[in-house]
C-alpha atoms as a PDB file:
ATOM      1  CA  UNK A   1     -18.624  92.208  69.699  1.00  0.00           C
ATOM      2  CA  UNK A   2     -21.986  90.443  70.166  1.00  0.00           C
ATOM      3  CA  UNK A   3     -22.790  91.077  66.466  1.00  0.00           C
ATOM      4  CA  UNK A   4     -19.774  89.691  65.208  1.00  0.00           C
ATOM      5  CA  UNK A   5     -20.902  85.699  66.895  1.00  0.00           C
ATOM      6  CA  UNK A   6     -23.403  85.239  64.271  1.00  0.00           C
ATOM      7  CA  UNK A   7     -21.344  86.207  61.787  1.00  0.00           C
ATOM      8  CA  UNK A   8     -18.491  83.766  62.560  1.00  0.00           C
ATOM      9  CA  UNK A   9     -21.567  81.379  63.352  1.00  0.00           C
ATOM     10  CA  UNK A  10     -22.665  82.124  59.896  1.00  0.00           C
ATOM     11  CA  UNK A  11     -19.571  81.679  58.159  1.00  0.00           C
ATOM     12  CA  UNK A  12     -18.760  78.421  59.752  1.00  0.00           C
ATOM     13  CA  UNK A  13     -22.222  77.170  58.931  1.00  0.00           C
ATOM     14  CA  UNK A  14     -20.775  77.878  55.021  1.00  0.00           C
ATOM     15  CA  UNK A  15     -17.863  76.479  55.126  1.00  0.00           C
ATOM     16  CA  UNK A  16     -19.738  73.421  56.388  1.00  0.00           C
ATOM     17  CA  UNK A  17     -21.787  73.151  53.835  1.00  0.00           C
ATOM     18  CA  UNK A  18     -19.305  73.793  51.543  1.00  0.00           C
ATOM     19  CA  UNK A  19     -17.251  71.022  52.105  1.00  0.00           C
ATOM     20  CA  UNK A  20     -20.409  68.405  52.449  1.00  0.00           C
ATOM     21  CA  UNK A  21     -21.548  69.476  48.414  1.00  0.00           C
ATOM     22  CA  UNK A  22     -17.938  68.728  47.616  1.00  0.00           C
ATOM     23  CA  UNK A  23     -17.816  65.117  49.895  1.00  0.00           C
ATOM     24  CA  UNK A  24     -21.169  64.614  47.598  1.00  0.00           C
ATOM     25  CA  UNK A  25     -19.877  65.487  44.913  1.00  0.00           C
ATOM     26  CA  UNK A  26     -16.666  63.574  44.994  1.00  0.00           C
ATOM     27  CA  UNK A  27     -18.897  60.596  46.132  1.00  0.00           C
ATOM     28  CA  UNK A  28     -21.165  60.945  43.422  1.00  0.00           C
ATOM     29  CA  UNK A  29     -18.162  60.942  40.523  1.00  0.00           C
ATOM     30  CA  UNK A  30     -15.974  57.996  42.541  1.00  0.00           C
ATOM     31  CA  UNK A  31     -19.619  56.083  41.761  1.00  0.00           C
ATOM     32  CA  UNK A  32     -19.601  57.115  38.153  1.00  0.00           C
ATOM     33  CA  UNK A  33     -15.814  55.969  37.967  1.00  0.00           C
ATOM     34  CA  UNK A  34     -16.643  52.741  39.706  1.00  0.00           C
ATOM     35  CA  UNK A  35     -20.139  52.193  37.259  1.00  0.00           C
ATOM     36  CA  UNK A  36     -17.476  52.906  34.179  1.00  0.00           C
ATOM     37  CA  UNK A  37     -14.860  50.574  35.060  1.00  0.00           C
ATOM     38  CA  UNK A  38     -17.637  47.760  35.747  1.00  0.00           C
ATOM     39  CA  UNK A  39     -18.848  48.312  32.784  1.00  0.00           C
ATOM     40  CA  UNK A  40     -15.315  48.630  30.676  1.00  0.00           C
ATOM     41  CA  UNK A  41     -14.514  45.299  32.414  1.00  0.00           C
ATOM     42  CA  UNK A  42     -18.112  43.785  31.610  1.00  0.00           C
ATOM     43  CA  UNK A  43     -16.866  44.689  27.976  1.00  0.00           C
ATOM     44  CA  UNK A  44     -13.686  43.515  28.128  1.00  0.00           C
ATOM     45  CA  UNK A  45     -14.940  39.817  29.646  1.00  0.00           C
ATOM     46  CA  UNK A  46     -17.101  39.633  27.433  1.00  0.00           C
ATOM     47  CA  UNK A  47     -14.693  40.404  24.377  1.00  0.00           C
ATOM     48  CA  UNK A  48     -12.381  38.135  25.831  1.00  0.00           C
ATOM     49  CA  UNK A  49     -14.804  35.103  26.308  1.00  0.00           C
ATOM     50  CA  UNK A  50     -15.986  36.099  22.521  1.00  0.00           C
ATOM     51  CA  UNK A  51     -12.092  35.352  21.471  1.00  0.00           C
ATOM     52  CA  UNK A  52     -11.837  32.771  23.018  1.00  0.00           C
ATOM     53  CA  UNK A  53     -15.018  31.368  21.746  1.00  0.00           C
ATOM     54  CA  UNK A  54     -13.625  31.506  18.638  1.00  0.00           C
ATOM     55  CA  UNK A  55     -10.466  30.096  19.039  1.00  0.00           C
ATOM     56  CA  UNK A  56     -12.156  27.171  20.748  1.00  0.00           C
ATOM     57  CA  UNK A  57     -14.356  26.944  16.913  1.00  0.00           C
ATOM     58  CA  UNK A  58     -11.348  27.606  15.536  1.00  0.00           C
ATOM     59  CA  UNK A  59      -9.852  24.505  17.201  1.00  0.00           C
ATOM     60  CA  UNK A  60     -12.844  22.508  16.799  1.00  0.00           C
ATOM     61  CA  UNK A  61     -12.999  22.565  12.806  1.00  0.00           C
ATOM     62  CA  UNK A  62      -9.513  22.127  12.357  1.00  0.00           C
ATOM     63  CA  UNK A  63      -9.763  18.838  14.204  1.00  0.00           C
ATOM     64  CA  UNK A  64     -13.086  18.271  11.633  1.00  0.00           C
ATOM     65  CA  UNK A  65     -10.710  18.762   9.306  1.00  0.00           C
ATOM     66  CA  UNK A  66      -7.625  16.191  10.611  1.00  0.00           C
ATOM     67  CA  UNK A  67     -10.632  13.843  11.392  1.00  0.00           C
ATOM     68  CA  UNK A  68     -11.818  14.060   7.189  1.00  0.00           C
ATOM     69  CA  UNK A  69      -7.614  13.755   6.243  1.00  0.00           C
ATOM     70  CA  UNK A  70      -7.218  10.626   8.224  1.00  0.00           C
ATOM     71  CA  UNK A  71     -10.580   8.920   7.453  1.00  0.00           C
ATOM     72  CA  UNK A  72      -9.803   9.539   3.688  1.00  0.00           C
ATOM     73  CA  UNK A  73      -6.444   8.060   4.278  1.00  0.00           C
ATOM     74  CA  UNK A  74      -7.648   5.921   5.938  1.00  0.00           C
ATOM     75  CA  UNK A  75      -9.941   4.717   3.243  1.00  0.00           C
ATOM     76  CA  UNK A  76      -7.728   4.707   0.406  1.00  0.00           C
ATOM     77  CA  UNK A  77      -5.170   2.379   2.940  1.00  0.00           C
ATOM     78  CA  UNK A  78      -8.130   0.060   2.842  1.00  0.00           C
ATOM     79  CA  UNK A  79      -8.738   0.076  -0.475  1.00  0.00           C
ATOM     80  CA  UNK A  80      -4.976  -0.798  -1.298  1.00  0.00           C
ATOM     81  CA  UNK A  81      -4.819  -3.056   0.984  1.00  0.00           C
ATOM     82  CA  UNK A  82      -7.975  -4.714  -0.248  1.00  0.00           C
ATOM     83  CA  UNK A  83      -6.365  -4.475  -3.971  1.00  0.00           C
ATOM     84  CA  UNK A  84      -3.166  -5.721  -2.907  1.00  0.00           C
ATOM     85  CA  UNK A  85      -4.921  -9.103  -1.203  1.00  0.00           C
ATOM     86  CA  UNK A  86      -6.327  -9.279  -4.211  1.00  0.00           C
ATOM     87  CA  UNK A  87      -4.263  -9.673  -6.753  1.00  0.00           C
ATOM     88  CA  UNK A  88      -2.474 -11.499  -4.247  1.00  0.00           C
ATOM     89  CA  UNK A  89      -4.862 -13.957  -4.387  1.00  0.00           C
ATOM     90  CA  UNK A  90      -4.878 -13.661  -7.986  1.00  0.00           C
ATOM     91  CA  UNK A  91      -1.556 -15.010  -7.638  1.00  0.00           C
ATOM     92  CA  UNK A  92      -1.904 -17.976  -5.961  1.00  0.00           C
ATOM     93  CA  UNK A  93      -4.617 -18.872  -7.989  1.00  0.00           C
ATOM     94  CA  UNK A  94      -2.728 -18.795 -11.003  1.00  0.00           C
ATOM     95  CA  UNK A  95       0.402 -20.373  -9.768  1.00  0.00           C
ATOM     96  CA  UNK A  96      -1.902 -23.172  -8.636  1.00  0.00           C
ATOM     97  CA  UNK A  97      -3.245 -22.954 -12.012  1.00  0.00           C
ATOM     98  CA  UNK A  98       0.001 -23.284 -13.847  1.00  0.00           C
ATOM     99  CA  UNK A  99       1.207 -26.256 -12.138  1.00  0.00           C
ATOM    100  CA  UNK A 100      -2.181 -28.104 -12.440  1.00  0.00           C
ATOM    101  CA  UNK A 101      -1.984 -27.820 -15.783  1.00  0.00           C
ATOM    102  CA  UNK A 102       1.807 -28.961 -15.631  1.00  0.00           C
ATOM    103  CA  UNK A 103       0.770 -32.106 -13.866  1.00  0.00           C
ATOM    104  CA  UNK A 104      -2.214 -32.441 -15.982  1.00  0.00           C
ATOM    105  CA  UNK A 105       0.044 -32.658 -19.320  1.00  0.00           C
ATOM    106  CA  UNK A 106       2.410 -34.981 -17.986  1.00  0.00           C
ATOM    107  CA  UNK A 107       5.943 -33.803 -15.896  1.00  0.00           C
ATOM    108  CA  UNK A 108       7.396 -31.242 -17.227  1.00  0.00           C
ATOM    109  CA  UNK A 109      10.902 -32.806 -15.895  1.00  0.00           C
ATOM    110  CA  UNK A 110      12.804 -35.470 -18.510  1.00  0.00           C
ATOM    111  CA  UNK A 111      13.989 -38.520 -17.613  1.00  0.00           C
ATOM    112  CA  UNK A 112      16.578 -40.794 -18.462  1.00  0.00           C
ATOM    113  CA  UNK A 113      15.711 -42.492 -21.946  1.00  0.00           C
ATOM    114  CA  UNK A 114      14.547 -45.937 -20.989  1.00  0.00           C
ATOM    115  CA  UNK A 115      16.607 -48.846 -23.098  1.00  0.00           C
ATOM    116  CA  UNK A 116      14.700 -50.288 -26.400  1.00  0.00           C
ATOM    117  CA  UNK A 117      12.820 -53.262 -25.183  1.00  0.00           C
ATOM    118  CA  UNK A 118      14.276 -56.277 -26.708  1.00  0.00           C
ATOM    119  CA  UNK A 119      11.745 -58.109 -28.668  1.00  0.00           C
ATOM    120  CA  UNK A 120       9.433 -60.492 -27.236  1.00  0.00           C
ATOM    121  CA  UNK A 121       7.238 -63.395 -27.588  1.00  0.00           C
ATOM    122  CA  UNK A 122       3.378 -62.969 -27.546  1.00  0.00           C
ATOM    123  CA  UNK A 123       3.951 -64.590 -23.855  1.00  0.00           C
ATOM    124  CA  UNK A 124       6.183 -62.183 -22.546  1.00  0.00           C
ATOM    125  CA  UNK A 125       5.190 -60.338 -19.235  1.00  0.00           C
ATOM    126  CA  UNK A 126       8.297 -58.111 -18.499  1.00  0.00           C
ATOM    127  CA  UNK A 127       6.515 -54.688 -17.272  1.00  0.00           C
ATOM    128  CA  UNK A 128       7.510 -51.671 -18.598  1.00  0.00           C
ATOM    129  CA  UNK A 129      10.552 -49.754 -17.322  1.00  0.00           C
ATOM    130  CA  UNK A 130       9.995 -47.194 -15.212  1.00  0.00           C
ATOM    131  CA  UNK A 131      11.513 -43.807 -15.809  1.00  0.00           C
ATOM    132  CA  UNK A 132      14.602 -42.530 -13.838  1.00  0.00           C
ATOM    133  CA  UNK A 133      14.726 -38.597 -13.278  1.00  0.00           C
ATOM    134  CA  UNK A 134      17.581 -37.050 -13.681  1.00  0.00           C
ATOM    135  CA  UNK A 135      19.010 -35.146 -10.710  1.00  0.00           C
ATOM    136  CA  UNK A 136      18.152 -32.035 -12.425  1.00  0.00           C
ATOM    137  CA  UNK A 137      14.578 -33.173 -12.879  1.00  0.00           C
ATOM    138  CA  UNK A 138      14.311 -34.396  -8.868  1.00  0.00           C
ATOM    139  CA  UNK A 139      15.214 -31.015  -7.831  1.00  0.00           C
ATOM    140  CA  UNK A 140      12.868 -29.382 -10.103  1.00  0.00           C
ATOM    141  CA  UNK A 141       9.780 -31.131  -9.339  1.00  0.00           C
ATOM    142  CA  UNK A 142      10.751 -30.682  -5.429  1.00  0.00           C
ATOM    143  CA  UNK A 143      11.042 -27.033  -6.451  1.00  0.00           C
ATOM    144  CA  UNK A 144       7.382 -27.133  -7.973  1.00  0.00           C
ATOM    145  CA  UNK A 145       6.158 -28.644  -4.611  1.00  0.00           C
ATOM    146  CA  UNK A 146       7.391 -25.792  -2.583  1.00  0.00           C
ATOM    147  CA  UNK A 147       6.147 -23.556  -4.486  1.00  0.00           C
ATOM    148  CA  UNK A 148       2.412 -24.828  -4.186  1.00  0.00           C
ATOM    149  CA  UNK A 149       3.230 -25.242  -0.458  1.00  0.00           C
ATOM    150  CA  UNK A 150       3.991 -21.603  -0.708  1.00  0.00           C
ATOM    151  CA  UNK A 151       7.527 -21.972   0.726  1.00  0.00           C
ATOM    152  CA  UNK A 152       8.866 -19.562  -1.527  1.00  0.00           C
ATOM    153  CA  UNK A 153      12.197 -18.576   0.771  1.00  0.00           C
ATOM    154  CA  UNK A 154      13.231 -22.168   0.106  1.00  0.00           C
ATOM    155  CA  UNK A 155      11.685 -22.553  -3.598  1.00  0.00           C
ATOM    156  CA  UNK A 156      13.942 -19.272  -4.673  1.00  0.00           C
ATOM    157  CA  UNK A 157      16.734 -20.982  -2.896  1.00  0.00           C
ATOM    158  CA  UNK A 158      16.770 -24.110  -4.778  1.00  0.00           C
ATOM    159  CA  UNK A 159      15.407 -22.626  -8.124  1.00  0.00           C
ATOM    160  CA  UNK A 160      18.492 -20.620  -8.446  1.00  0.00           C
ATOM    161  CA  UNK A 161      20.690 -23.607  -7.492  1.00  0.00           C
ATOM    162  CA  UNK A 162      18.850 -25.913 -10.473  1.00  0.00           C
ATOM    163  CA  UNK A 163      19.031 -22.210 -12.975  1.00  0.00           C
ATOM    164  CA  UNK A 164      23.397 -22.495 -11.769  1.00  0.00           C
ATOM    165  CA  UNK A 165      24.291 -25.853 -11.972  1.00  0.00           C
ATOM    166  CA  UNK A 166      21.902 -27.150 -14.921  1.00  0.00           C
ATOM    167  CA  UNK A 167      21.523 -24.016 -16.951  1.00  0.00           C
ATOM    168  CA  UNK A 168      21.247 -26.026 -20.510  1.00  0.00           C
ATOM    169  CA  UNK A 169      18.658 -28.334 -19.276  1.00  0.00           C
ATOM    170  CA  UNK A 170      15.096 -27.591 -19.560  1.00  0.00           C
ATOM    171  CA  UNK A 171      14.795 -27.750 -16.008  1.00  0.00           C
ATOM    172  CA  UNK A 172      17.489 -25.076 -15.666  1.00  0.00           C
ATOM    173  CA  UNK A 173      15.686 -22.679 -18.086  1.00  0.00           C
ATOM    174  CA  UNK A 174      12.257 -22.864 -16.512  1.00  0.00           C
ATOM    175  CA  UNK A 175      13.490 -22.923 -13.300  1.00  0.00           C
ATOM    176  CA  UNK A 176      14.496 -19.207 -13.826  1.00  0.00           C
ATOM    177  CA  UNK A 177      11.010 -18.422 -14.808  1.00  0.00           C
ATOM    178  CA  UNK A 178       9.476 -19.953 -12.013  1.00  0.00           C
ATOM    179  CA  UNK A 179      12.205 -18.101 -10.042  1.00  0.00           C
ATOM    180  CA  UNK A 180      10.371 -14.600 -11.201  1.00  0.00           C
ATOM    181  CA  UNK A 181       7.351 -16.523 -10.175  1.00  0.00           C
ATOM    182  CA  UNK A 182       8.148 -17.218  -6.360  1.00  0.00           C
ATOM    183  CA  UNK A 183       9.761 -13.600  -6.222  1.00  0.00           C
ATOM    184  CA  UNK A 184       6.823 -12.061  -7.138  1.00  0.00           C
ATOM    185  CA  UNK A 185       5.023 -13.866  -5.116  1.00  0.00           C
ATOM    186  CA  UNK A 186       7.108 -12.476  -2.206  1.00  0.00           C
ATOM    187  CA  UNK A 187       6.301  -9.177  -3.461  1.00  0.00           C
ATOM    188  CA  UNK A 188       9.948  -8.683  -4.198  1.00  0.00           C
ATOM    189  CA  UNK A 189       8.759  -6.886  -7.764  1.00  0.00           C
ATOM    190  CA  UNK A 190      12.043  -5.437  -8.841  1.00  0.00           C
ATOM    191  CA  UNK A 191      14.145  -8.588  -8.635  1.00  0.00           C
ATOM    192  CA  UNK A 192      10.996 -10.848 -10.525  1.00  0.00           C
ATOM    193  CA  UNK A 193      11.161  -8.076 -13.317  1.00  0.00           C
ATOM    194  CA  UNK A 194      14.583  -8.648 -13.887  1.00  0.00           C
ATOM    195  CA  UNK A 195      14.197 -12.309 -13.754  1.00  0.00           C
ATOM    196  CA  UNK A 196      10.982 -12.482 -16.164  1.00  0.00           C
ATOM    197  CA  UNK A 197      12.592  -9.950 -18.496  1.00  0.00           C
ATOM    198  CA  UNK A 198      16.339 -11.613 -18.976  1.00  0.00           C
ATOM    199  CA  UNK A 199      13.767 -14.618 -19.769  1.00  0.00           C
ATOM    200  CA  UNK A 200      11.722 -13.332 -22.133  1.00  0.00           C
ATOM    201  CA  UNK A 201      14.572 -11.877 -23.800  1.00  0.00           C
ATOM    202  CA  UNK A 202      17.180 -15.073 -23.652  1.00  0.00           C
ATOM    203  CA  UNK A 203      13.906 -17.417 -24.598  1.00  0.00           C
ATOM    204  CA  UNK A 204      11.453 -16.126 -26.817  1.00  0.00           C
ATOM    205  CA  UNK A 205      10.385 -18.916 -28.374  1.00  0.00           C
ATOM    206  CA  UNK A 206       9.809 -20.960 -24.840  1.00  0.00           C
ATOM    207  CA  UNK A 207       6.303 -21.405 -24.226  1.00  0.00           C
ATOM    208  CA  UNK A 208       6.765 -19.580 -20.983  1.00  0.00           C
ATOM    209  CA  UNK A 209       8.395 -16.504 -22.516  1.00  0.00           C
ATOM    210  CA  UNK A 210       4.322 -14.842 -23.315  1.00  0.00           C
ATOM    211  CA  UNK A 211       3.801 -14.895 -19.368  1.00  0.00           C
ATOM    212  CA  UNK A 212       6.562 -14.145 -18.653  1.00  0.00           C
ATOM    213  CA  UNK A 213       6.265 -10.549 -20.132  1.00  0.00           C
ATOM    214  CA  UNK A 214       2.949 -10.495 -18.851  1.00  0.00           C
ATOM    215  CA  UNK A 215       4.549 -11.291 -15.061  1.00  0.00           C
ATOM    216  CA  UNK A 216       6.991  -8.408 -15.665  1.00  0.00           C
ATOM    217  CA  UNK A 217       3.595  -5.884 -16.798  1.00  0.00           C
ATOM    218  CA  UNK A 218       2.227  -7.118 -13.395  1.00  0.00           C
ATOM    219  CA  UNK A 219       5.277  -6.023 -11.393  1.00  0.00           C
ATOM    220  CA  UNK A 220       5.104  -2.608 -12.864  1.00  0.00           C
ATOM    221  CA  UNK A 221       1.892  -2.632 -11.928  1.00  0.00           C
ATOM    222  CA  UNK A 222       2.390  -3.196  -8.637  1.00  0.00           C
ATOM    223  CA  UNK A 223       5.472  -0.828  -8.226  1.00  0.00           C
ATOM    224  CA  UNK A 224       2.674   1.914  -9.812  1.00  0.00           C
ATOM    225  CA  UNK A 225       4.658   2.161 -12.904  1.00  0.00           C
ATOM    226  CA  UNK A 226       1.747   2.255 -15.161  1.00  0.00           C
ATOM    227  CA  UNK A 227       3.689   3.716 -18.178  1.00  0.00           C
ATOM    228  CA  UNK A 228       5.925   1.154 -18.051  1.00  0.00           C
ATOM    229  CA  UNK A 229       3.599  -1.731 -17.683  1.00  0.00           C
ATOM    230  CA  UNK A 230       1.645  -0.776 -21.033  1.00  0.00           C
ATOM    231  CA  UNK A 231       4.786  -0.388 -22.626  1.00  0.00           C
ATOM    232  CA  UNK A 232       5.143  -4.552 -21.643  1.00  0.00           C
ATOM    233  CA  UNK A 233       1.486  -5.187 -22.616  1.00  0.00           C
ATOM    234  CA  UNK A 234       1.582  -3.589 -25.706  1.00  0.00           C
ATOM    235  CA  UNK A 235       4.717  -5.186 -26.288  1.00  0.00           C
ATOM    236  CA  UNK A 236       3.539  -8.813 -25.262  1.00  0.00           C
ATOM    237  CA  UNK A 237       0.617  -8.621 -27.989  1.00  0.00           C
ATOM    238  CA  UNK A 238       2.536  -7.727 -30.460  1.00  0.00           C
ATOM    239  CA  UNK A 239       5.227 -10.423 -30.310  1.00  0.00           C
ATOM    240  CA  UNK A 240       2.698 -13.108 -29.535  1.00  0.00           C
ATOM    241  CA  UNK A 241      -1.002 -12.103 -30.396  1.00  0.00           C
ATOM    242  CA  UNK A 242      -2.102 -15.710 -30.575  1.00  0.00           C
ATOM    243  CA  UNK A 243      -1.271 -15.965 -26.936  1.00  0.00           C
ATOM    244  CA  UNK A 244      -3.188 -16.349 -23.886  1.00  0.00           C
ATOM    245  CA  UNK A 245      -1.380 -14.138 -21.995  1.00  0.00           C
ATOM    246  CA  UNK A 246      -2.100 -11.932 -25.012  1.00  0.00           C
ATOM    247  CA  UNK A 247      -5.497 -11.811 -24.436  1.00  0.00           C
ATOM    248  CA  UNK A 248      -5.196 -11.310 -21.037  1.00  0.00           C
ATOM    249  CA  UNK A 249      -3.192  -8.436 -21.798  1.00  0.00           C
ATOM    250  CA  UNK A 250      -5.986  -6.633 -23.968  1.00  0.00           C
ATOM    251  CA  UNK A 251      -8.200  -6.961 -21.276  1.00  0.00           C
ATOM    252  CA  UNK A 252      -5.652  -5.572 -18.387  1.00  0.00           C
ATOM    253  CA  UNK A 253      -4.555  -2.746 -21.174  1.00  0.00           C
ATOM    254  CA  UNK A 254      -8.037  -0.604 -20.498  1.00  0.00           C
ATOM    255  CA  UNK A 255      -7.615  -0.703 -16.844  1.00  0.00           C
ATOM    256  CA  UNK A 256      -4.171   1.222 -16.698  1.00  0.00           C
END
């Protein structure tokens, strides 16, 4: 009986050891399983952060690239904008031009045919009679003034009511051209094309009727209709080469 203590002592002593190797063990793989997932998550952080790194490029140079888009729009709004004030400009200057030079060679209005001057002696000091404009001619030149006042709304207004109610006059017929005029100057391109080319077509031997086809070319311009405006050049220098507008013409021709 006394041999069989150390025996159980022994044994128990085993079984102890036993099961501290496997609490070692079991402590020593949980710390492996803990190193791995630091590490897997390590990996995935960092793969994350990567993707979203590149998103965040991604992002970046597609706002580089609305930023180019809008400055190039932006630019080529400035530019037509510039182009636009310009031949705006151009315009004015050459309505301002026009009716200089129709004050410069006398009214273009007609008045009333003054009575022959009965004959006189050497002493005579009657003083000559003074013209009386027609009605037709007193609404024209108050048309011209609004139109180098640049009060087009009202010009177009009273142009049209000179074009209706004196349409055989010659204050009637230009008063349609100068119509086209003060519409284009509204940038209202369409109706001064129509205008300009019913002109040109029901006057082509007026003075006016060269410019006019140039007006309409300058319309088309405008509208972008580039085609269509050489077509009008091409078509102004042939009907009146001699003309100024004519020339003018040749040198806009290149340019389209």
């Amino acid at each position: 009986m006394k041999r069989l203590v150390p025996c159980t002592l022994l044994v128990a002593l085993l079984a102890g050891c036993a099961s501290t190797s496997d609490l070692e063990e079991t402590r020593r793989q949980l710390d492996l399983v803990n190193r791995q997932a630091s590490t897997r998550l390590s990996e995935v952080e960092a793969k994350l952060a990567n993707e979203k790194l590149l998103e965040m490029v991604g992002q970046v140079e597609a706002m580089k690239a609305e930023v180019t888009r809008l400055r190039g729009e932006l630019e080529t709004q400035q530019y037509a904008l510039a182009t636009t004030q310009k031949r705006q400009n151009d315009l004015y200057n050459d309505l301002d031009g026009r009716l200089t030079r129709l004050e410069g060679g006398g009214s273009a209005t007609s008045a009333d045919p003054a009575a022959p001057a009965a004959p006189s002696g050497p002493a005579a000091t009657t003083p000559p009679a003074v013209p009386v404009l027609t009605p037709a001619a007193q609404d024209y030149d108050r048309a011209l003034g609004m139109l180098r006042n640049r009060e087009f709304p009202a010009a177009i207004d009273l142009l049209r009511r000179i074009s209706a109610q004196y349409p055989a006059t010659q204050q009637g017929i230009e008063a349609q051209y100068w119509l086209g005029v003060a519409h284009t100057a509204l940038r209202q391109y369409d109706a001064a094309i129509d205008i300009h080319r019913r002109f040109a077509e029901q006057h082509p031997d007026h003075a006016k009727a060269p410019d006019a086809l140039r007006n309409v070319a300058n319309c088309q311009r405008d509208l972008g209709q580039n085609d269509q405006a050489k077509a009008t050049l091409r078509k102004l220098i042939k009907q009146y080469p001699t003309s100024a507008a004519a020339q003018k013409a040749r040198e806009l021709l290149p340019r389209l």
